[in-house]
C-alpha atoms as a PDB file:
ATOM      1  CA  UNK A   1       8.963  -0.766 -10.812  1.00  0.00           C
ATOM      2  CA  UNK A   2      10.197  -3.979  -9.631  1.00  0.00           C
ATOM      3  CA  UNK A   3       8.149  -6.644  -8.953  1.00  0.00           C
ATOM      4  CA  UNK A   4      10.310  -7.409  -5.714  1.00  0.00           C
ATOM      5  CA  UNK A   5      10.081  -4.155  -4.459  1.00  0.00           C
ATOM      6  CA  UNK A   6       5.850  -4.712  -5.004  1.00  0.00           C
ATOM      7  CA  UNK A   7       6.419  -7.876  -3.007  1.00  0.00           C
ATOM      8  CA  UNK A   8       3.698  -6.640  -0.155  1.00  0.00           C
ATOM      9  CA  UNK A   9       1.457  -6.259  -2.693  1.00  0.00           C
ATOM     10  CA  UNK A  10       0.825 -10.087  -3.678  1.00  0.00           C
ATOM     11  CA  UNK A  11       0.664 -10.074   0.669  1.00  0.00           C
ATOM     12  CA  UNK A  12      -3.077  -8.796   0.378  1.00  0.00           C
ATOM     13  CA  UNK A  13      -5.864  -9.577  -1.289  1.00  0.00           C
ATOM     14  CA  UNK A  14      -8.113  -7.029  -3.095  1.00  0.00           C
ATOM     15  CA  UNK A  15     -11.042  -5.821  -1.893  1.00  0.00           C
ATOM     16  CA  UNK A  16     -13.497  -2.755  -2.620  1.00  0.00           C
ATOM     17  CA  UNK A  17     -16.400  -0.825  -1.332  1.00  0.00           C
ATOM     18  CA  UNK A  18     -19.259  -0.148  -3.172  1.00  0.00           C
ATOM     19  CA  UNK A  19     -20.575   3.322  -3.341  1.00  0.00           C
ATOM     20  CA  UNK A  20     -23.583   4.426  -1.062  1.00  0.00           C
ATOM     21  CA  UNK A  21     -27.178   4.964  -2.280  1.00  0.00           C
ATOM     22  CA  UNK A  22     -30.361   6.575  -1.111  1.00  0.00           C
ATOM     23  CA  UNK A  23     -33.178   4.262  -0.130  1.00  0.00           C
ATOM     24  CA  UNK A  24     -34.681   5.925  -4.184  1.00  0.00           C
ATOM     25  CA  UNK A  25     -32.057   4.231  -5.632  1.00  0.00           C
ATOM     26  CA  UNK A  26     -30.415   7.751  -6.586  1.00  0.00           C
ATOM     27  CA  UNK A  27     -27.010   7.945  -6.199  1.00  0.00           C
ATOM     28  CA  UNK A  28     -27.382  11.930  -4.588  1.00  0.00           C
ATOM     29  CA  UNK A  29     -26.044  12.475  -1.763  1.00  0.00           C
ATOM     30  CA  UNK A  30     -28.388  13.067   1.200  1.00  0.00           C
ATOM     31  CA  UNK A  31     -25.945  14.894   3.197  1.00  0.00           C
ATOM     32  CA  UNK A  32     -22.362  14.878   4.940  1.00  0.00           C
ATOM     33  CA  UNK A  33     -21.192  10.980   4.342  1.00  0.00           C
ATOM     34  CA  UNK A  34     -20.760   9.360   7.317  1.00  0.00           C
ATOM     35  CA  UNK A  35     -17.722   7.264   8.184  1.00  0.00           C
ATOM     36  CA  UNK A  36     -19.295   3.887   9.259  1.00  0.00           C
ATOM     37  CA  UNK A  37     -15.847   2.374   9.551  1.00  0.00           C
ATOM     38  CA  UNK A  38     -14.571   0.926  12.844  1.00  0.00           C
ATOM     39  CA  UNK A  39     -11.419   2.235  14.781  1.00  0.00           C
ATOM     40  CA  UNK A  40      -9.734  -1.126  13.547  1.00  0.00           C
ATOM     41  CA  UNK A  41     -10.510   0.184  10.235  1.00  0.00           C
ATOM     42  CA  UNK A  42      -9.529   3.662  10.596  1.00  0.00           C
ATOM     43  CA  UNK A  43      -5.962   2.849  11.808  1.00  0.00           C
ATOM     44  CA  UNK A  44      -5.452   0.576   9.157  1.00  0.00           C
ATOM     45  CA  UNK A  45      -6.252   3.169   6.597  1.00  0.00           C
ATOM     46  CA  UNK A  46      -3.884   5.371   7.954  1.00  0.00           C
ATOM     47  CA  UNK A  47      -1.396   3.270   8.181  1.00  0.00           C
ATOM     48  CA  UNK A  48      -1.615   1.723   4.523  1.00  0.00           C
ATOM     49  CA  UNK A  49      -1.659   5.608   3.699  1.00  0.00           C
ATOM     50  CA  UNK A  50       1.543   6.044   4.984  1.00  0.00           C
ATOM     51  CA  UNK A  51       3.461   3.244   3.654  1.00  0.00           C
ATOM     52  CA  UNK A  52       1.804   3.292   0.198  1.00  0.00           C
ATOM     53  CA  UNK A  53       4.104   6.041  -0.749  1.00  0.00           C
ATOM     54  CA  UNK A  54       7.062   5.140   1.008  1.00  0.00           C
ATOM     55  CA  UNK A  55       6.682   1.724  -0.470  1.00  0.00           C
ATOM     56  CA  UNK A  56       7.096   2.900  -3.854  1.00  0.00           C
ATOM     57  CA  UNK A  57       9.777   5.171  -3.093  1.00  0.00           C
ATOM     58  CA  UNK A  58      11.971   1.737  -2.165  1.00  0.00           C
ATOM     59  CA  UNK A  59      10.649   0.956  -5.121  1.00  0.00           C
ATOM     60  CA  UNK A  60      12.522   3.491  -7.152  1.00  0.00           C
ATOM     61  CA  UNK A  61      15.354   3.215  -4.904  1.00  0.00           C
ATOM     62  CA  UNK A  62      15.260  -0.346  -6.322  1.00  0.00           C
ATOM     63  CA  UNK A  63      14.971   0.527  -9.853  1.00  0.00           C
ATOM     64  CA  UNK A  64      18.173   3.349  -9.303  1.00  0.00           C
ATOM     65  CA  UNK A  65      19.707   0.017  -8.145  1.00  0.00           C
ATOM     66  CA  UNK A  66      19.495  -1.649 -10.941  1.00  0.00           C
ATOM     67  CA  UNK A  67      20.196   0.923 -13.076  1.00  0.00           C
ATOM     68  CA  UNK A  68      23.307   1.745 -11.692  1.00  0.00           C
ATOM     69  CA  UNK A  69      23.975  -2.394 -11.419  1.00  0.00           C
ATOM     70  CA  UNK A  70      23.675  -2.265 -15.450  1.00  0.00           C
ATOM     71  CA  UNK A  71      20.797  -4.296 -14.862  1.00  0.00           C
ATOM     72  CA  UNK A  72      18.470  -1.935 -16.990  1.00  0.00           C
ATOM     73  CA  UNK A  73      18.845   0.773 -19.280  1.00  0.00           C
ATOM     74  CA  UNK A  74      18.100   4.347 -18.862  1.00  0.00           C
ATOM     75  CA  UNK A  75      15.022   4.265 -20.827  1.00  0.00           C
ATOM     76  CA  UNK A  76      13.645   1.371 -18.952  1.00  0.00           C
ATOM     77  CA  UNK A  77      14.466   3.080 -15.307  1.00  0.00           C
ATOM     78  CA  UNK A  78      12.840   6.743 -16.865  1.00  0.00           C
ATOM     79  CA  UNK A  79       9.240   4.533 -17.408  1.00  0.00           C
ATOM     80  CA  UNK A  80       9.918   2.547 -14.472  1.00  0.00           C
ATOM     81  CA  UNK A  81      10.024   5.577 -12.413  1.00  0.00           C
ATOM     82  CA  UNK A  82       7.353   8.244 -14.098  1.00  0.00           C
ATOM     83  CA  UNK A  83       4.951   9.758 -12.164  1.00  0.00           C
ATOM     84  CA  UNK A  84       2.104   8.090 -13.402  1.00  0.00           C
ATOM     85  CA  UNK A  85       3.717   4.338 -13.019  1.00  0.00           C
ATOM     86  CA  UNK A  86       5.191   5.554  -9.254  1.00  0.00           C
ATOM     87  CA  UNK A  87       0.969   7.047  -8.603  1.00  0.00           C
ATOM     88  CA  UNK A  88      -0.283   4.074 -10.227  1.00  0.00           C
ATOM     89  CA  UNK A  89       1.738   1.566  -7.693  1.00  0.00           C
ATOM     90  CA  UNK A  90       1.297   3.670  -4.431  1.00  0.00           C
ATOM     91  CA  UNK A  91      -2.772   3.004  -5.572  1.00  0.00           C
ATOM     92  CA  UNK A  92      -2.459  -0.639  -6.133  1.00  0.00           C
ATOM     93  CA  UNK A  93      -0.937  -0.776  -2.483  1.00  0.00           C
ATOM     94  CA  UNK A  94      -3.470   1.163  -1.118  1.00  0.00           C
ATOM     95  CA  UNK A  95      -6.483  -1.157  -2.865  1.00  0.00           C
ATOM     96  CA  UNK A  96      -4.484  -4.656  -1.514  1.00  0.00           C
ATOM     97  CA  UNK A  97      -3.814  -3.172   1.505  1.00  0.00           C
ATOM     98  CA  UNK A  98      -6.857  -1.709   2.674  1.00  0.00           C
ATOM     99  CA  UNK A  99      -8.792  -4.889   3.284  1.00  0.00           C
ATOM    100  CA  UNK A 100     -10.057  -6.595   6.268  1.00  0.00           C
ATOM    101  CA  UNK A 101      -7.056  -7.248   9.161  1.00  0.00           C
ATOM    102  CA  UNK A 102      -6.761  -8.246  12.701  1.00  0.00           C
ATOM    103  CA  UNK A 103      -5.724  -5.686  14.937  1.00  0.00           C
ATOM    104  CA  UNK A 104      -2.178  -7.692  15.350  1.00  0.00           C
ATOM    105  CA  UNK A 105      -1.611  -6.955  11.362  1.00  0.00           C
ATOM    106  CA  UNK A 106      -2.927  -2.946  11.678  1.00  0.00           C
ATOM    107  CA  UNK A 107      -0.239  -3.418  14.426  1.00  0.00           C
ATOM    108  CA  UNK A 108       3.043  -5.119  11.781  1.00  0.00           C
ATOM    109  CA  UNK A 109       1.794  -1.809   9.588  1.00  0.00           C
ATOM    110  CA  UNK A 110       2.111   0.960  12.103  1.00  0.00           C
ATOM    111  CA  UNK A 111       5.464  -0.396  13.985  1.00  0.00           C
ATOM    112  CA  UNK A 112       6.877  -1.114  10.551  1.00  0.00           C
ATOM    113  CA  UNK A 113       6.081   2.640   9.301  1.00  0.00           C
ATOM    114  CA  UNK A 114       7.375   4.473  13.005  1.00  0.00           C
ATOM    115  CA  UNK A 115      10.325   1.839  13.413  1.00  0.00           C
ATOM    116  CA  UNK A 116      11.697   0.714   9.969  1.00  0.00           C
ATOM    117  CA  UNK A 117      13.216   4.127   7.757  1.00  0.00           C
ATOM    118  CA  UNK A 118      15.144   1.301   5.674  1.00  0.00           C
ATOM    119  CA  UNK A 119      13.840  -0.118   2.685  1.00  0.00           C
ATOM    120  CA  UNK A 120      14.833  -3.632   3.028  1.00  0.00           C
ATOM    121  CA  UNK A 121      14.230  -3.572   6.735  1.00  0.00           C
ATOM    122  CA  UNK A 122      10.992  -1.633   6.339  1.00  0.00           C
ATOM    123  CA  UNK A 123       9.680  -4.474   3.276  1.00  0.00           C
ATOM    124  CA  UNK A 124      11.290  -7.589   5.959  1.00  0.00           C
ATOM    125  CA  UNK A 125       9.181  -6.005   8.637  1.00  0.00           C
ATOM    126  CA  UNK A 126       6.049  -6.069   6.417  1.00  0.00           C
ATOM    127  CA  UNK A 127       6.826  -9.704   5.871  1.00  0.00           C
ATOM    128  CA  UNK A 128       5.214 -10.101   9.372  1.00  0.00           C
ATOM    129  CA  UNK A 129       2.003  -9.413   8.284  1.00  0.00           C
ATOM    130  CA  UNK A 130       0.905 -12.465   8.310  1.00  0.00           C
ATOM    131  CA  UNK A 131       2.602 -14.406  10.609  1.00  0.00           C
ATOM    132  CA  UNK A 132       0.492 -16.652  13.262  1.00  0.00           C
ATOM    133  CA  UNK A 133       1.083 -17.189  16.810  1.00  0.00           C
ATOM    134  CA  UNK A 134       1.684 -20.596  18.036  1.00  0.00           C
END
């Protein structure tokens, strides 16, 4: 994929949970997991859900592009675009974009998913993210 179409990516920074234990140290589970998230949280997961995919799709819109352009070969595009590459960006998304945000940001991600079906106005939206107020 192209690193330009992966902009939002370099927007975040990563960030990761660590898995839950019982107070034995045992990693069973003790029962139905409980979502200790907060609603902030929750909409922001949803909303990085949505766009992870789409934003590799203008990803590989990107890469047909440039294949097309004569700016890569055919062999380059077919590995660009696999499966595994195209499941392996839409989860580096999801990682960077599933960290801590003000509601404002959750906010850039769900207008930007409902308003922008354009790839280039759907990645400028995104470029909001983190914008401050003055």
């Amino acid at each position: 994929m192209r690193p330009s179409s992966l902009v939002l990516v370099l927007l975040f920074a990563c960030g990761g949970k660590q898995p839950a234990t019982t107070g034995s140290g045992s990693s069973e589970p003790t029962g139905p997991a409980k979502d200790t998230r907060t609603p902030i949280e929750v909409r922001r997961d949803a909303a990085c859900d949505q766009l992870g995919p789409k934003v590799t799709a203008c990803a590989v819109e990107d890469a047909k592009a440039d294949l097309a352009a004569g700016k890569t070969t055919q062999k380059q595009y077919d590995q660009d675009v696999s499966s595994e590459v195209q499941h392996r960006n839409t989860e580096k998304f999801l990682e960077a974009c599933k960290i801590p945000m003000s509601s404002r940001q959750v906010r850039v991600l769900e207008v930007c998913f409902k308003e922008e079906s354009a790839c280039d106005a759907l990645l400028d939206c995104l470029s909001h993210l983190n914008d401050t107020s003055k």
